[in-house]
PDB file of N, CA and C in Angstrom:
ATOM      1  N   UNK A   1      20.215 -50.898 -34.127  1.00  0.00           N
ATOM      2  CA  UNK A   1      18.846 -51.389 -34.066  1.00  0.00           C
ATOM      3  C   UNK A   1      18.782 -52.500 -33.024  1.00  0.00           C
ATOM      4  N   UNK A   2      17.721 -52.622 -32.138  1.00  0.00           N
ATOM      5  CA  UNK A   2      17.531 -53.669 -31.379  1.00  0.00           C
ATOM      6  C   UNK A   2      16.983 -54.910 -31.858  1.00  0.00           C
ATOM      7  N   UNK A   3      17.879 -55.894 -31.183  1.00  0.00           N
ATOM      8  CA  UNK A   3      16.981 -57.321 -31.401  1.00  0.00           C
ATOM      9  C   UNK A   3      15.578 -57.381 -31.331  1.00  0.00           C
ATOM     10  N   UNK A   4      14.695 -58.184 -32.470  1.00  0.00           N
ATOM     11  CA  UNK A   4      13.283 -58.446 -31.414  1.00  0.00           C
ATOM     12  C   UNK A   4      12.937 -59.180 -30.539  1.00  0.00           C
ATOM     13  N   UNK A   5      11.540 -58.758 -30.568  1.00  0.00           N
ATOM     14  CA  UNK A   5      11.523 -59.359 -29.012  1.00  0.00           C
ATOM     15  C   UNK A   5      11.106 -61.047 -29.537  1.00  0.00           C
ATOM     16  N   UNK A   6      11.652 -61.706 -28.299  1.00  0.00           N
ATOM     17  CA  UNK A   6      11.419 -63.248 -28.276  1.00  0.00           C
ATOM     18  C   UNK A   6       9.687 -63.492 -28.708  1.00  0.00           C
ATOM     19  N   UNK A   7       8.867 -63.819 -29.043  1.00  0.00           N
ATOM     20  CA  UNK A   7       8.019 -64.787 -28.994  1.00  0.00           C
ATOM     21  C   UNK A   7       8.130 -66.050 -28.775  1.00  0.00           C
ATOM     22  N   UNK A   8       6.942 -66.533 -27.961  1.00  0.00           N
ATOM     23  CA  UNK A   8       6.489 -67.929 -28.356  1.00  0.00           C
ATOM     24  C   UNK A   8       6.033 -68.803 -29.064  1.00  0.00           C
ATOM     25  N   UNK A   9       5.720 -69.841 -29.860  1.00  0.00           N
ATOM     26  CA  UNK A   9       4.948 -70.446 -30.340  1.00  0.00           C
ATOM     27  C   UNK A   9       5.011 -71.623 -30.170  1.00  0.00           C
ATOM     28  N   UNK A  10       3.405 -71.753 -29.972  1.00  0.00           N
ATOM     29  CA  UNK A  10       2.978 -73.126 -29.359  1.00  0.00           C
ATOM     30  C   UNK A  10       2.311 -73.894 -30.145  1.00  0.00           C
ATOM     31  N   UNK A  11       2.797 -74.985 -30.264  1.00  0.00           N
ATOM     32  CA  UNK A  11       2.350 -75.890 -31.050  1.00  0.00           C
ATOM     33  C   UNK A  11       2.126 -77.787 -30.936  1.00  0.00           C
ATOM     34  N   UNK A  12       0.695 -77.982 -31.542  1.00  0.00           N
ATOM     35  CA  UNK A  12       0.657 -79.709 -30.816  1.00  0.00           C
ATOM     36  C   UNK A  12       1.863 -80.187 -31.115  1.00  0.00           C
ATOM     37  N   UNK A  13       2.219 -81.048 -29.993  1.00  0.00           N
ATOM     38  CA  UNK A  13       3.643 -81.879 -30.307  1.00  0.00           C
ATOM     39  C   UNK A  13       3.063 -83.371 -31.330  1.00  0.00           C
ATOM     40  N   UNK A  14       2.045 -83.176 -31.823  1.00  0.00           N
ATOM     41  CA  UNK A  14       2.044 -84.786 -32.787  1.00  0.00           C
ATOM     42  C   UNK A  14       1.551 -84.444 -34.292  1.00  0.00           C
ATOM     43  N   UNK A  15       2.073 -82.785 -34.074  1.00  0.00           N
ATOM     44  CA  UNK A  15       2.195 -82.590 -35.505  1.00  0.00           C
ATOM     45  C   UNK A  15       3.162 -82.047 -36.332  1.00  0.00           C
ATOM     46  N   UNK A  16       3.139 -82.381 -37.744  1.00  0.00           N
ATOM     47  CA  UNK A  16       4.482 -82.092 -38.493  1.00  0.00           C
ATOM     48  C   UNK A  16       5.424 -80.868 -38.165  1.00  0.00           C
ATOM     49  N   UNK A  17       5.029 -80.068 -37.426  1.00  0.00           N
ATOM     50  CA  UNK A  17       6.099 -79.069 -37.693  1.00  0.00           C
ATOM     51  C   UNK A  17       6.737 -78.949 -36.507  1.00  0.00           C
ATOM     52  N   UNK A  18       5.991 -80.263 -35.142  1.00  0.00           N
ATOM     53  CA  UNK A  18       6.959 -80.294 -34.313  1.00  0.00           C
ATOM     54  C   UNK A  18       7.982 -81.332 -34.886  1.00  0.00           C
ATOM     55  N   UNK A  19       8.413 -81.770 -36.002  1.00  0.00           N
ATOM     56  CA  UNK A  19       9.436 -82.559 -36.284  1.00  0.00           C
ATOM     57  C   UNK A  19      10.317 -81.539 -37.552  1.00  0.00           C
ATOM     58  N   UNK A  20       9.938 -80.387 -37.502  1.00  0.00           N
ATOM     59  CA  UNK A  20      10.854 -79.505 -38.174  1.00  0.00           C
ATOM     60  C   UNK A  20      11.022 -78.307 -37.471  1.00  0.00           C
ATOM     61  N   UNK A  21      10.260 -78.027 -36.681  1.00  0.00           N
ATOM     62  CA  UNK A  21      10.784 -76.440 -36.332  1.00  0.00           C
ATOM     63  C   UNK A  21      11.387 -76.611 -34.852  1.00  0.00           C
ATOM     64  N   UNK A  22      12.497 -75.986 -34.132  1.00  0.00           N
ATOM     65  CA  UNK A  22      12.984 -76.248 -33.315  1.00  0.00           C
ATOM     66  C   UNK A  22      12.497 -75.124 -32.074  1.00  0.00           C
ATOM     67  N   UNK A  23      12.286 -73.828 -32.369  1.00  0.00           N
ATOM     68  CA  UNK A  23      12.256 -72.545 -31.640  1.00  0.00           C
ATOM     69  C   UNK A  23      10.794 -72.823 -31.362  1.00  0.00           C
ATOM     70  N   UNK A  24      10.107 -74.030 -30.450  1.00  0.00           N
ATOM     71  CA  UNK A  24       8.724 -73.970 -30.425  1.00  0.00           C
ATOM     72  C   UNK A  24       8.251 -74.758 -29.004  1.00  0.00           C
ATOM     73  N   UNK A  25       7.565 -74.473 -28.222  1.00  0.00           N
ATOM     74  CA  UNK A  25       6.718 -74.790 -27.256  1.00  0.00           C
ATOM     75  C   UNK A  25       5.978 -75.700 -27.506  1.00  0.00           C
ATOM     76  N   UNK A  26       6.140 -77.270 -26.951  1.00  0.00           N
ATOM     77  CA  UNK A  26       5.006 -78.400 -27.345  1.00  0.00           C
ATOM     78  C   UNK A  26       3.889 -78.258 -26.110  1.00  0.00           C
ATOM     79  N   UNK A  27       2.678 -78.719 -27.019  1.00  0.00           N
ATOM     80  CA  UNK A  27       1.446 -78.992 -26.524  1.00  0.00           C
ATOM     81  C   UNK A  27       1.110 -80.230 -26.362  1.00  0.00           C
ATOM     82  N   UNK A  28       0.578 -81.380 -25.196  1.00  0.00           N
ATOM     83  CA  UNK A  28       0.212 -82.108 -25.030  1.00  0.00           C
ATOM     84  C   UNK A  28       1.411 -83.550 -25.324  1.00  0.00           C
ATOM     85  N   UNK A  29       2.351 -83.379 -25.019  1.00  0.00           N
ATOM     86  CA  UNK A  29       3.551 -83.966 -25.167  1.00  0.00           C
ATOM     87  C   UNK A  29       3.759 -85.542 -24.681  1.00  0.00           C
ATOM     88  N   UNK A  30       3.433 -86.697 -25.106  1.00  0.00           N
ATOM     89  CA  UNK A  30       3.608 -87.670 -24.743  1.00  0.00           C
ATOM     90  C   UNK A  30       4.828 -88.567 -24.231  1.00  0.00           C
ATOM     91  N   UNK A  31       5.068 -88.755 -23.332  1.00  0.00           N
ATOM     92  CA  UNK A  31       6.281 -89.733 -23.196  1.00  0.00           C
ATOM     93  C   UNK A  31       6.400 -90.365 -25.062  1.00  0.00           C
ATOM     94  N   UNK A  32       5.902 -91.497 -25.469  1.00  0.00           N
ATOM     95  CA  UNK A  32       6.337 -91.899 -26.979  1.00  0.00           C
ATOM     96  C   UNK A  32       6.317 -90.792 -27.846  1.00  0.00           C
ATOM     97  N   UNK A  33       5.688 -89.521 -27.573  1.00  0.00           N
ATOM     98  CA  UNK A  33       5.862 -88.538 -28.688  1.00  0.00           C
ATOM     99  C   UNK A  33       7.114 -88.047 -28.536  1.00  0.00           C
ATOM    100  N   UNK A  34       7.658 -87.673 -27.146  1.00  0.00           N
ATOM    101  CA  UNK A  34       9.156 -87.439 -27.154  1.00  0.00           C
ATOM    102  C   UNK A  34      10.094 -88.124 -27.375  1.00  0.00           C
ATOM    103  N   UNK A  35      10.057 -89.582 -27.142  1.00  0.00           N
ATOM    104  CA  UNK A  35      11.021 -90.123 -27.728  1.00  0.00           C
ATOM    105  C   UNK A  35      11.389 -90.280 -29.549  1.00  0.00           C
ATOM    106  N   UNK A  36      10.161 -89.930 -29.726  1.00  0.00           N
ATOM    107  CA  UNK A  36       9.887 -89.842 -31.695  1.00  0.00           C
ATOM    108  C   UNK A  36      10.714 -88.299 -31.897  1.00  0.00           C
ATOM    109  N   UNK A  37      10.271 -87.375 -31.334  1.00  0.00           N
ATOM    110  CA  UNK A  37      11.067 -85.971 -31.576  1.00  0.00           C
ATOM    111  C   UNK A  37      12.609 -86.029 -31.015  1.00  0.00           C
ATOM    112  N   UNK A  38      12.604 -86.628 -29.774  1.00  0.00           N
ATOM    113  CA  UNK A  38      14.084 -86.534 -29.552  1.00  0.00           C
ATOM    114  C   UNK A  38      14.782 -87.222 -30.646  1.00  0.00           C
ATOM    115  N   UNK A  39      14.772 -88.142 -30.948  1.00  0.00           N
ATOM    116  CA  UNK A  39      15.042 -89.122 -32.038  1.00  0.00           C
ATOM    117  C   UNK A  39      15.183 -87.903 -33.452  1.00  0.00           C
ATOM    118  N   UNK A  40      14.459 -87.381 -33.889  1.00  0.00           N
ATOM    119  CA  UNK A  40      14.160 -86.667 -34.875  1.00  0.00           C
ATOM    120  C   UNK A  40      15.057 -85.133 -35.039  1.00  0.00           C
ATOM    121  N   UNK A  41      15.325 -84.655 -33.511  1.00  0.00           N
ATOM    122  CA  UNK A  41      16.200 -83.763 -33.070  1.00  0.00           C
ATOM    123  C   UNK A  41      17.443 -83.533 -32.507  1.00  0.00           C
ATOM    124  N   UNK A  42      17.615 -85.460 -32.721  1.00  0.00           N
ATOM    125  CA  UNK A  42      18.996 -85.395 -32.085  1.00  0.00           C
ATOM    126  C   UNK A  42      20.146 -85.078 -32.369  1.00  0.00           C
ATOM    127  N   UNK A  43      20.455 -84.692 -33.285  1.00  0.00           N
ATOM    128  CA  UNK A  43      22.089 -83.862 -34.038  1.00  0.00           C
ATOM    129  C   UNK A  43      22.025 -82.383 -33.933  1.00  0.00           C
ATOM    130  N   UNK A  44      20.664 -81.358 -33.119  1.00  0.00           N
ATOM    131  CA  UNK A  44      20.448 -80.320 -33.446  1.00  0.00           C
ATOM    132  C   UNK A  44      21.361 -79.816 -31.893  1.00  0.00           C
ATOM    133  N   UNK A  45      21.629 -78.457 -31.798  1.00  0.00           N
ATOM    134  CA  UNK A  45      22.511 -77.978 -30.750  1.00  0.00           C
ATOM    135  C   UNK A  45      21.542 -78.091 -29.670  1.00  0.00           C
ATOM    136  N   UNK A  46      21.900 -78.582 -28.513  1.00  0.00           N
ATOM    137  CA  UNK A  46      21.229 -78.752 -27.554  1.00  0.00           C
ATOM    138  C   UNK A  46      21.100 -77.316 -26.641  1.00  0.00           C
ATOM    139  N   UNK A  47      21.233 -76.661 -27.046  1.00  0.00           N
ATOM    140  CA  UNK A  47      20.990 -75.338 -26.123  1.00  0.00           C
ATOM    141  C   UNK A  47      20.640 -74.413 -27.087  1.00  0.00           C
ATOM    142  N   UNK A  48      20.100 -74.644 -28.318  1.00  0.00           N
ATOM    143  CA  UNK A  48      19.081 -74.204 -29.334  1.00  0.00           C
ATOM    144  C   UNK A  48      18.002 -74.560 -29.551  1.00  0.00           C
ATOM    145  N   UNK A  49      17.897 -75.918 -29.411  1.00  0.00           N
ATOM    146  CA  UNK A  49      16.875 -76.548 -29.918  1.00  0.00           C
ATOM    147  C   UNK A  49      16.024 -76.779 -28.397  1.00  0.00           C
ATOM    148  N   UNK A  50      14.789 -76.074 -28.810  1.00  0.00           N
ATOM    149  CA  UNK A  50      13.596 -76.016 -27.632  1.00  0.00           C
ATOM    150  C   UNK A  50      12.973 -77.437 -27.550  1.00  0.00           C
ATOM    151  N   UNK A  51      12.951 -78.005 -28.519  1.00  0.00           N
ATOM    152  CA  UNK A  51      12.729 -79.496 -28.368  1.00  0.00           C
ATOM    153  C   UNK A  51      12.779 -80.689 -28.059  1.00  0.00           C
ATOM    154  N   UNK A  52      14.663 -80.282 -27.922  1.00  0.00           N
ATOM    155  CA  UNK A  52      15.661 -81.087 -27.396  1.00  0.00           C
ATOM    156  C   UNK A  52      15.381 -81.068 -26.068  1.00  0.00           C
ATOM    157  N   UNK A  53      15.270 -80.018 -25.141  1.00  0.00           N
ATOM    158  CA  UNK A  53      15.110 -79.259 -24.035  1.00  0.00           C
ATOM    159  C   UNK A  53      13.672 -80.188 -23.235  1.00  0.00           C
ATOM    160  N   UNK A  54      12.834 -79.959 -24.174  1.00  0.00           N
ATOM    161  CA  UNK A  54      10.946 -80.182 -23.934  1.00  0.00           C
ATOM    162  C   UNK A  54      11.255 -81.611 -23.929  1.00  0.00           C
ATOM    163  N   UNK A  55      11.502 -82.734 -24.561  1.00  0.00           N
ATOM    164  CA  UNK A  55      11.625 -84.149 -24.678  1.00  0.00           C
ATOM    165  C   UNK A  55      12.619 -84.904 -23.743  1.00  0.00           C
ATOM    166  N   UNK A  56      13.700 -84.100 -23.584  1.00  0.00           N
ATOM    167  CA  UNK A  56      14.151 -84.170 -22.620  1.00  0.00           C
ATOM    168  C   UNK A  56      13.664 -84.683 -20.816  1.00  0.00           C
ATOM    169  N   UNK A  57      13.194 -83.325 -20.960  1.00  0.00           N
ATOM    170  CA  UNK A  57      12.373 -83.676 -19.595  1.00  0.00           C
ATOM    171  C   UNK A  57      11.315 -84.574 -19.361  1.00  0.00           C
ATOM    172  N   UNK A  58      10.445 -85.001 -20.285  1.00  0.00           N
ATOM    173  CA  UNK A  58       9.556 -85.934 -20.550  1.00  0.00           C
ATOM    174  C   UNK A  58       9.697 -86.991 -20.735  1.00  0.00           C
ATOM    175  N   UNK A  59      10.951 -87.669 -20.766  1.00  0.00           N
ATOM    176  CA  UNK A  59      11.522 -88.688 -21.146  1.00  0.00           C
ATOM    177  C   UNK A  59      12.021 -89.631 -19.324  1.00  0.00           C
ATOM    178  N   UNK A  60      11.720 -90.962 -19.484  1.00  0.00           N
ATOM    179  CA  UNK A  60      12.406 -91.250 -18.161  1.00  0.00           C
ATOM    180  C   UNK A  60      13.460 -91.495 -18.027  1.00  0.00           C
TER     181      UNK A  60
END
């Protein structure tokens, strides 16, 4: 059987489930909102976690 297919999901970054779900696309992403999620995501595998990834870059 084949894998499925990837989806996206996008979701505001200043709400709760961007501080639990990792496999997710932020919306409207603040410099202080990323440092609150990176903070929140930081023990998660960094080449799993889409969040880690997204805050990352947003960060100076």
């Amino acid at each position: 059987m084949s894998e499925p297919a990837h989806t996206n999901m996008f979701i505001a970054a200043d709400s709760e489930l961007a501080e639990v779900l990792c496999h997710v696309e932020l919306l409207a992403l603040t410099v202080h909102r990323a440092k609150q999620l990176h903070r929140i995501h930081r023990d998660h595998p960094h080449d799993d976690c889409r969040v880690i990834a997204a805050t990352t870059l947003q960060m100076p």
